[in-house]
C-alpha atoms as a PDB file:
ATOM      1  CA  UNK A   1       1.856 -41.197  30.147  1.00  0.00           C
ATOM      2  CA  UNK A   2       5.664 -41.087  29.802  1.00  0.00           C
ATOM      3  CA  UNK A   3       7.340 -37.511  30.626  1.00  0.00           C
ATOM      4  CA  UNK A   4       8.976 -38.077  27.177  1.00  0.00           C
ATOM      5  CA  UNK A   5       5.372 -38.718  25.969  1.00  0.00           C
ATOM      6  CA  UNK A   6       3.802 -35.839  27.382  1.00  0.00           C
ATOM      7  CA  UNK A   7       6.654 -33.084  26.553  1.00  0.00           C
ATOM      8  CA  UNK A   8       5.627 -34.575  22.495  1.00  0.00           C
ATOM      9  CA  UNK A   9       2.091 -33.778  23.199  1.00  0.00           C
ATOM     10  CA  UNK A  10       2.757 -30.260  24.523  1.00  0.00           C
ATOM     11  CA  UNK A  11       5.130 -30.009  21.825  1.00  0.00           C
ATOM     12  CA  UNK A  12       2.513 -30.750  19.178  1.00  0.00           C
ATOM     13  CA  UNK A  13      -0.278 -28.896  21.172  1.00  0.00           C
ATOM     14  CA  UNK A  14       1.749 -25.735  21.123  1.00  0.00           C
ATOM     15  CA  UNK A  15       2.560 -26.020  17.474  1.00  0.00           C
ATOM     16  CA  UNK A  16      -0.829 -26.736  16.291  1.00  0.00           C
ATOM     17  CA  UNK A  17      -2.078 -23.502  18.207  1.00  0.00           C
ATOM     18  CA  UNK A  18       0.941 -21.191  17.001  1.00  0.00           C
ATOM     19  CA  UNK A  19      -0.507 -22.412  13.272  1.00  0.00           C
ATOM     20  CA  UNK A  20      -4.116 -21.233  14.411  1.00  0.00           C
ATOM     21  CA  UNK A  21      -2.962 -17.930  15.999  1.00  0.00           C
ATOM     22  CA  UNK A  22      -0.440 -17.459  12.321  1.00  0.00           C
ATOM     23  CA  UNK A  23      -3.527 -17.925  10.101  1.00  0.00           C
ATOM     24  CA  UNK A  24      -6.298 -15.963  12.189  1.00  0.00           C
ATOM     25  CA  UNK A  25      -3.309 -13.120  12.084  1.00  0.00           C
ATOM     26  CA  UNK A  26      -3.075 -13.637   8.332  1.00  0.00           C
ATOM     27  CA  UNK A  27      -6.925 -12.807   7.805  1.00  0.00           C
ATOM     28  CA  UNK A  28      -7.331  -9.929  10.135  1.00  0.00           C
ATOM     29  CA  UNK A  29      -5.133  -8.244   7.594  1.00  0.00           C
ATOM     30  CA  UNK A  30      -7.736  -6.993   5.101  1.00  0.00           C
ATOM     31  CA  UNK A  31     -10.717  -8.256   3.191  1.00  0.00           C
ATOM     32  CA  UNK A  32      -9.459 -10.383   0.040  1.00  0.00           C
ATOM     33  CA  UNK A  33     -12.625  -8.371  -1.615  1.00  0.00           C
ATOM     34  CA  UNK A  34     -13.588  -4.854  -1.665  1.00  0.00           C
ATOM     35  CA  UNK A  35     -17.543  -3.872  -0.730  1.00  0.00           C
ATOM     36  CA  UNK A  36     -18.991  -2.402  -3.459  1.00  0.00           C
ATOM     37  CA  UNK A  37     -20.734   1.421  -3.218  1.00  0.00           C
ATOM     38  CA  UNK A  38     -18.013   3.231  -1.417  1.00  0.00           C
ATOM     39  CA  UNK A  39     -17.210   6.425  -2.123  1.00  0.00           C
ATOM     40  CA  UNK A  40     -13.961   7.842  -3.492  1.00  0.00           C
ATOM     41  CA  UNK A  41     -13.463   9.135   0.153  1.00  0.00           C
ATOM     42  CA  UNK A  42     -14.310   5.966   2.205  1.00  0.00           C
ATOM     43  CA  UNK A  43     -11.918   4.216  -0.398  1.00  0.00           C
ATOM     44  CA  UNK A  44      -9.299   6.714   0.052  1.00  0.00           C
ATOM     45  CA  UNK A  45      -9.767   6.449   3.843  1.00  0.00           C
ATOM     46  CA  UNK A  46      -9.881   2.293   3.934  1.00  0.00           C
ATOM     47  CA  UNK A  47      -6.533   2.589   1.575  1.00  0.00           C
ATOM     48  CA  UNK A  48      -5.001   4.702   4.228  1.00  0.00           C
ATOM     49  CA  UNK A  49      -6.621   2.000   7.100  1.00  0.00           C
ATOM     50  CA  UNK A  50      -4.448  -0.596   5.641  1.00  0.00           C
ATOM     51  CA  UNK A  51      -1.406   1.389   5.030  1.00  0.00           C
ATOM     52  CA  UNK A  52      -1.170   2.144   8.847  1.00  0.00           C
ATOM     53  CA  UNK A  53      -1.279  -1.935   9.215  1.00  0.00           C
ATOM     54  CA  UNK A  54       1.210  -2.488   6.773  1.00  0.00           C
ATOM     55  CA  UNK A  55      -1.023  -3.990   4.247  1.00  0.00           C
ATOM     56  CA  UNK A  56       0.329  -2.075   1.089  1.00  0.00           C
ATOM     57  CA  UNK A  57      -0.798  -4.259  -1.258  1.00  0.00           C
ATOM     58  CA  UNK A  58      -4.872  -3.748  -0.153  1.00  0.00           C
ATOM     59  CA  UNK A  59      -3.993  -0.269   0.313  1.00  0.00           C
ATOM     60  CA  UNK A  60      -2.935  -0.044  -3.326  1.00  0.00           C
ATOM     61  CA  UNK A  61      -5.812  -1.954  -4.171  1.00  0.00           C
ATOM     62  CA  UNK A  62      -7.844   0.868  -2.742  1.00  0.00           C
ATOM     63  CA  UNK A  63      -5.829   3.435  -4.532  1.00  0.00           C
ATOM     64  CA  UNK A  64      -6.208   2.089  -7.912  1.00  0.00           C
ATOM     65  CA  UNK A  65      -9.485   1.613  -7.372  1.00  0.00           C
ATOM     66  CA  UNK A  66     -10.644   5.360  -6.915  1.00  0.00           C
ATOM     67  CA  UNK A  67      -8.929   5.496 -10.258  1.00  0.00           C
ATOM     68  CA  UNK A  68     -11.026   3.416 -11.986  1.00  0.00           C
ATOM     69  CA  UNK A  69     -14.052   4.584 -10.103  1.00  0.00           C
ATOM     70  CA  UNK A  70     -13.588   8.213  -9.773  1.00  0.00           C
ATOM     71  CA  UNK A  71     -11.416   9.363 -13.218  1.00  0.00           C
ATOM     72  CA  UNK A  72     -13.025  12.726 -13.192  1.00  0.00           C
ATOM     73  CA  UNK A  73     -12.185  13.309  -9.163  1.00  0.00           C
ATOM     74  CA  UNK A  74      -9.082  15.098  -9.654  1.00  0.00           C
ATOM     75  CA  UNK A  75      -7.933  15.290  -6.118  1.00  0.00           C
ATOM     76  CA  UNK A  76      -8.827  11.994  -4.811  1.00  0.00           C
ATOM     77  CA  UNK A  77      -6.883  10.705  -8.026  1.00  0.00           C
ATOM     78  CA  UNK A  78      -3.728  12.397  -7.684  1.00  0.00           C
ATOM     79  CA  UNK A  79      -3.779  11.994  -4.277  1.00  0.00           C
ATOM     80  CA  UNK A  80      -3.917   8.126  -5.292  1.00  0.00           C
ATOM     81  CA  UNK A  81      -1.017   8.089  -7.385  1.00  0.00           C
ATOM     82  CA  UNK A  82       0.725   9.703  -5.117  1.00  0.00           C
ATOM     83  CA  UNK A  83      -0.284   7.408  -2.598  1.00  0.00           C
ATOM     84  CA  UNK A  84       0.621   4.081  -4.798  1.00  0.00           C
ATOM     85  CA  UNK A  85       3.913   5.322  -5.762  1.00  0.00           C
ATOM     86  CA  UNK A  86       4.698   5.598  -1.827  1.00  0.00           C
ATOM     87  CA  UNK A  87       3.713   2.486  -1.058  1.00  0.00           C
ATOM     88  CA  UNK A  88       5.630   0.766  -3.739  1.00  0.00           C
ATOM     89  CA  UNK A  89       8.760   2.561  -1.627  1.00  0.00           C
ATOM     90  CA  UNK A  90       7.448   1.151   1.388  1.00  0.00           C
ATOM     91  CA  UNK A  91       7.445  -2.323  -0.320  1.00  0.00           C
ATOM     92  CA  UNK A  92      11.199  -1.836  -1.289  1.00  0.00           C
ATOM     93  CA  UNK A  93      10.110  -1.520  -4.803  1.00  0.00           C
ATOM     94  CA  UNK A  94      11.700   1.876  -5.448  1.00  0.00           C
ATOM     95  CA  UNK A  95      12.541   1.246  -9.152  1.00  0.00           C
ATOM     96  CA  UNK A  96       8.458   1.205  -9.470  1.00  0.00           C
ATOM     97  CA  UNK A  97       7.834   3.879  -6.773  1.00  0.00           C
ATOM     98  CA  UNK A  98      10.121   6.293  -8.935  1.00  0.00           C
ATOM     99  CA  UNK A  99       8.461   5.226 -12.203  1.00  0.00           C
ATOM    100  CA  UNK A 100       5.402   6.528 -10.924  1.00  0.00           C
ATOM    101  CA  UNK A 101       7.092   9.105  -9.173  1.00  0.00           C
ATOM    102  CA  UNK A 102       7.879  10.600 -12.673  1.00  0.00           C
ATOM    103  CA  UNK A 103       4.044  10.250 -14.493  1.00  0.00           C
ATOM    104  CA  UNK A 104       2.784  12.003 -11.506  1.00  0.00           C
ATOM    105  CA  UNK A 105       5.627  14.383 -11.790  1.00  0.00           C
ATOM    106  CA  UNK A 106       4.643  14.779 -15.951  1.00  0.00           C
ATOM    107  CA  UNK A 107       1.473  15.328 -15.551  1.00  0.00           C
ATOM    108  CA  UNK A 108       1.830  18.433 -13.313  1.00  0.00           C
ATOM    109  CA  UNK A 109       4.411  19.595 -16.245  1.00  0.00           C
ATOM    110  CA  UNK A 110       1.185  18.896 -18.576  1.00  0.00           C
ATOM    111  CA  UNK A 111      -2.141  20.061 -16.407  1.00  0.00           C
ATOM    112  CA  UNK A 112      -0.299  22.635 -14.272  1.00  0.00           C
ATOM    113  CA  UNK A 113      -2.910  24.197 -11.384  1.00  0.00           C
ATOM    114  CA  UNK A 114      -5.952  21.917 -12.384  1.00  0.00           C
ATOM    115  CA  UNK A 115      -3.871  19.444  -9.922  1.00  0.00           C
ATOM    116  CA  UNK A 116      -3.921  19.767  -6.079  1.00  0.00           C
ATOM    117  CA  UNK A 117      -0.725  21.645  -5.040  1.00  0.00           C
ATOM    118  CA  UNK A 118       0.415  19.401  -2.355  1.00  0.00           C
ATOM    119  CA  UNK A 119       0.798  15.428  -4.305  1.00  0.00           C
ATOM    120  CA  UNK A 120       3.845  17.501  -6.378  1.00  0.00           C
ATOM    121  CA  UNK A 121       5.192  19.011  -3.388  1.00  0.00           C
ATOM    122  CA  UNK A 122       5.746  15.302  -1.668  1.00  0.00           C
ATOM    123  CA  UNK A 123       6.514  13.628  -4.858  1.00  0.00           C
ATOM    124  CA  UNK A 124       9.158  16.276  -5.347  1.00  0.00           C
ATOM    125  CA  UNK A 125      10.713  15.138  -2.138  1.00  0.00           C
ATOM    126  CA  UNK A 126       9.812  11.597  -2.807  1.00  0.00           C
ATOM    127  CA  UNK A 127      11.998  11.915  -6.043  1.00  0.00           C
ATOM    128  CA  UNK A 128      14.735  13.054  -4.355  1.00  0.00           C
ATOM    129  CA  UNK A 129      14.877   9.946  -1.911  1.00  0.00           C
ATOM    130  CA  UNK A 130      14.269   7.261  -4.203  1.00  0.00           C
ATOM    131  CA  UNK A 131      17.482   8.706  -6.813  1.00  0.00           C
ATOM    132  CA  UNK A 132      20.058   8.915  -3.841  1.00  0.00           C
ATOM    133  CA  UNK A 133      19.267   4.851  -3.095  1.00  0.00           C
ATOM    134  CA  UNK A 134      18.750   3.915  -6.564  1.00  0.00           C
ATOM    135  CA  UNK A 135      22.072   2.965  -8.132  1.00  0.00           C
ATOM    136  CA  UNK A 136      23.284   5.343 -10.565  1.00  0.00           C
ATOM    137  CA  UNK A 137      22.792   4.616 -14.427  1.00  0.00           C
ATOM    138  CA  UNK A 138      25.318   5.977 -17.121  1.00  0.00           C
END
């Protein structure tokens, strides 16, 4: 075998495992389903799991979940919509992040104390942030 001939092989070899080690990365990044049974506190906790990897997207899926699972846990669900909004500023999406930002926000106006204190506290802040890097409308 040629030099020429064996620098293509390494070439190829080397390619075809960067490939493998790119798509065994690309499924260690969260299950594509979610296991059924959990609670609203092992979904809240597996939301949060993939948030610290950077998988928003499964960690909103999480999120929304306990929404749709738990509607009459009133902390885990605020603390969800919190959660979503912040990821959606993570993403960049900060047009969407305030959006929520603000039906969180409402429904404090609306429900008051039946909320958990601390979601409004960080969504205050959180409103701040997103209107000084959102361009200004008149």
């Amino acid at each position: 075998m040629t030099i020429r001939r064996r620098t293509a092989f390494l070439l190829a070899a080397c390619a075809a495992c960067a490939a493998a080690c790119a798509t065994l990365a690309s499924c260690a990044s969260g299950p594509t389903t979610i296991p059924p049974g959990l609670s609203a506190a092992e979904m809240f906790q597996r939301a949060q799991d993939a948030s610290d990897k950077g998988n928003y997207p499964l960690g909103i899926r999480y999120y929304s979940l306990i929404q749709v699972s738990f509607p009459d846990d009133v902390n885990h669900m605020t603390w969800a919509e919190y959660e979503i909004a912040f990821l959606h500023h993570k993403m960049g999406k900060n047009d969407v992040a305030l959006s929520l930002i603000n039906d969180l926000l409402d429904k404090y106006t609306k429900e008051g104390d039946a909320l958990p204190p601390a979601p409004r506290v960080l969504a205050l802040k959180l409103k701040t942030r997103l209107e000084e890097t959102l361009p200004k409308t008149q």
